[in-house]
C-alpha atoms as a PDB file:
ATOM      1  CA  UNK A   1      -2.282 -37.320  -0.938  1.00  0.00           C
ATOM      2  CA  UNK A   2      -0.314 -35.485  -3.608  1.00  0.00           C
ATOM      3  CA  UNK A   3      -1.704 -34.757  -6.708  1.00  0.00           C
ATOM      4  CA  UNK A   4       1.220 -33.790  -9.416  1.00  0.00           C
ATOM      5  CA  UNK A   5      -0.047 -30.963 -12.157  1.00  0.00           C
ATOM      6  CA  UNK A   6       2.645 -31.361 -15.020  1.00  0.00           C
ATOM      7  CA  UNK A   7       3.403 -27.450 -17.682  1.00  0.00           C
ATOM      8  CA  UNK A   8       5.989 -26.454 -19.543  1.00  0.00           C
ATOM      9  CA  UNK A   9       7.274 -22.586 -17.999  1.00  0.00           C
ATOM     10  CA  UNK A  10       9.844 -20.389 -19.472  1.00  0.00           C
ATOM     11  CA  UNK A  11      11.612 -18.468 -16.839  1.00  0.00           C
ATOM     12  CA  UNK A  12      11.536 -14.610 -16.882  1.00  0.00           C
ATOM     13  CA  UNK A  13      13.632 -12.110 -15.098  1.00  0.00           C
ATOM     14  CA  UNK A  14      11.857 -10.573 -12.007  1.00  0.00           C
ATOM     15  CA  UNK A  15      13.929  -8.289  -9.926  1.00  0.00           C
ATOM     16  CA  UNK A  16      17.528 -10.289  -9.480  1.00  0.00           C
ATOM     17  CA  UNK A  17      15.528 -13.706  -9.506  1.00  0.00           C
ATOM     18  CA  UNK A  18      13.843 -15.252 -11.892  1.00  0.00           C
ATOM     19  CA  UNK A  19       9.825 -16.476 -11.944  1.00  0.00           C
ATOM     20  CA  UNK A  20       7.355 -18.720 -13.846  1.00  0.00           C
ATOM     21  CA  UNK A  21       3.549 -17.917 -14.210  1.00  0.00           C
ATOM     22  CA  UNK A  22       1.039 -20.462 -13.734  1.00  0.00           C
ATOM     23  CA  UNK A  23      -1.248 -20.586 -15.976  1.00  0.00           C
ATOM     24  CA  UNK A  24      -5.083 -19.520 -14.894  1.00  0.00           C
ATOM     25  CA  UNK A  25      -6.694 -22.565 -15.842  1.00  0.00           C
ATOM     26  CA  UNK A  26      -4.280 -24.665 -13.533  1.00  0.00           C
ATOM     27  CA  UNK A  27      -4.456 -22.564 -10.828  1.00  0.00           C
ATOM     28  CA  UNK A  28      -8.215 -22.732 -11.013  1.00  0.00           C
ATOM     29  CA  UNK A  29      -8.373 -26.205 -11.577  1.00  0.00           C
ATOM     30  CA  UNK A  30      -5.629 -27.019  -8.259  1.00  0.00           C
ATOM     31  CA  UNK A  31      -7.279 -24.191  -6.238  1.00  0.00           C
ATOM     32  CA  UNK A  32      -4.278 -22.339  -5.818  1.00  0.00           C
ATOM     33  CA  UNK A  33      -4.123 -19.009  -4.138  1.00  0.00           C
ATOM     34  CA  UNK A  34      -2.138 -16.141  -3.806  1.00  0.00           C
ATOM     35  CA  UNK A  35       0.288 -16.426  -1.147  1.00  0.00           C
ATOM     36  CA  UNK A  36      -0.652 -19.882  -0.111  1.00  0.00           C
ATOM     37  CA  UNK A  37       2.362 -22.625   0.042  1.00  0.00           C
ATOM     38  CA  UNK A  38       3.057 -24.894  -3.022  1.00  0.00           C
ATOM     39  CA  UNK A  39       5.546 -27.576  -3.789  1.00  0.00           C
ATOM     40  CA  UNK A  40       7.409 -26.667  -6.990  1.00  0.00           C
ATOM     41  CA  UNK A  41       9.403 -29.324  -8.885  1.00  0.00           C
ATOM     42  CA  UNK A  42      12.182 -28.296 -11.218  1.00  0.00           C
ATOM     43  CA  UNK A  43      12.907 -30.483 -14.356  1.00  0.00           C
ATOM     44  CA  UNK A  44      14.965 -29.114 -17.068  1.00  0.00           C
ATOM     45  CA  UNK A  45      13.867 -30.559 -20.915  1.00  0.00           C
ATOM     46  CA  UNK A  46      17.040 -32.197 -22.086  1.00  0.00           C
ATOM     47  CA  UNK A  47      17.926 -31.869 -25.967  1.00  0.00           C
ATOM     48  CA  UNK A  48      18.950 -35.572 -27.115  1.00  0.00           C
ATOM     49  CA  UNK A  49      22.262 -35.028 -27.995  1.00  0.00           C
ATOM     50  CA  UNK A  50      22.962 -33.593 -24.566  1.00  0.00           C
ATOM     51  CA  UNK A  51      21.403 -37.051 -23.099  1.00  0.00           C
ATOM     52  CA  UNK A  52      23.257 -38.894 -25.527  1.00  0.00           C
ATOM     53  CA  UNK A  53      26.193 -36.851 -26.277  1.00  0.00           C
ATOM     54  CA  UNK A  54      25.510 -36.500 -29.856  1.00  0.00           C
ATOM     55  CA  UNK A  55      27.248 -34.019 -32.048  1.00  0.00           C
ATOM     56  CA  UNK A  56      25.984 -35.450 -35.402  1.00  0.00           C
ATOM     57  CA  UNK A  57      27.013 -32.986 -38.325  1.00  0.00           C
ATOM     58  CA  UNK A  58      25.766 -34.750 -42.008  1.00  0.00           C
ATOM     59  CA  UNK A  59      26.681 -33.582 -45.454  1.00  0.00           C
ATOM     60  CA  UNK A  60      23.341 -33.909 -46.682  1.00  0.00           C
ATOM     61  CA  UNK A  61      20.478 -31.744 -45.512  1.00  0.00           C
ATOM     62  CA  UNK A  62      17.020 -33.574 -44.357  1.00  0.00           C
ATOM     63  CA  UNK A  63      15.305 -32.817 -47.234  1.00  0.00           C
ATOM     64  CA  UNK A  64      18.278 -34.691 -49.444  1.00  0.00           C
ATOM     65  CA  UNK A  65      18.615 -37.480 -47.087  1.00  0.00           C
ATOM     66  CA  UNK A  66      14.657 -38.124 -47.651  1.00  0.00           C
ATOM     67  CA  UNK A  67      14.712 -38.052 -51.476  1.00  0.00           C
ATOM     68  CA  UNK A  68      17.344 -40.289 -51.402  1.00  0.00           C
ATOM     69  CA  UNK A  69      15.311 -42.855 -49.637  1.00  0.00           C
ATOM     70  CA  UNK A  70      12.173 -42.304 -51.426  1.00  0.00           C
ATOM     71  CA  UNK A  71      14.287 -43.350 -54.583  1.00  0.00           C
ATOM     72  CA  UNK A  72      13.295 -46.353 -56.324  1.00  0.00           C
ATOM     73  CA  UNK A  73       9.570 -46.703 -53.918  1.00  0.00           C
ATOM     74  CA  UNK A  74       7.335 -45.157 -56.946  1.00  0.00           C
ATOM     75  CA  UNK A  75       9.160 -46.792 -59.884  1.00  0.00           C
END
């Protein structure tokens, strides 16, 4: 049976490779040991505009955009 532990790493430089840390509390809570074998799965977060190819650039900033809309709700 495979039971899949799910964190969010930021790779560091160690030596010429790079590493992740897991964190104490998971490696308490799977009962992971130094030097024992482990199945690592690699999934890098993807912004939405790379998913979707988005390069949106607006003229307005958010906080324009929003006052814009809230125009007219407390009249």
């Amino acid at each position: 049976m495979i039971n899949i532990q799910t964190f969010e790493a930021i790779p560091k430089k160690w030596g010429s490779s790079l590493g992740i840390i897991i964190p104490k509390e998971i490696a308490q809570k799977r009962n992971i040991k130094e030097n024992e074998k482990i199945v690592v799965e690699i999934k890098k977060g993807v912004l939405a505009k790379e998913l979707f190819g988005l390069n949106l650039k607006f003229k307005k900033s958010t906080q324009e955009l929003k006052d814009e809309m809230k125009k007219g709700w407390n009249d």
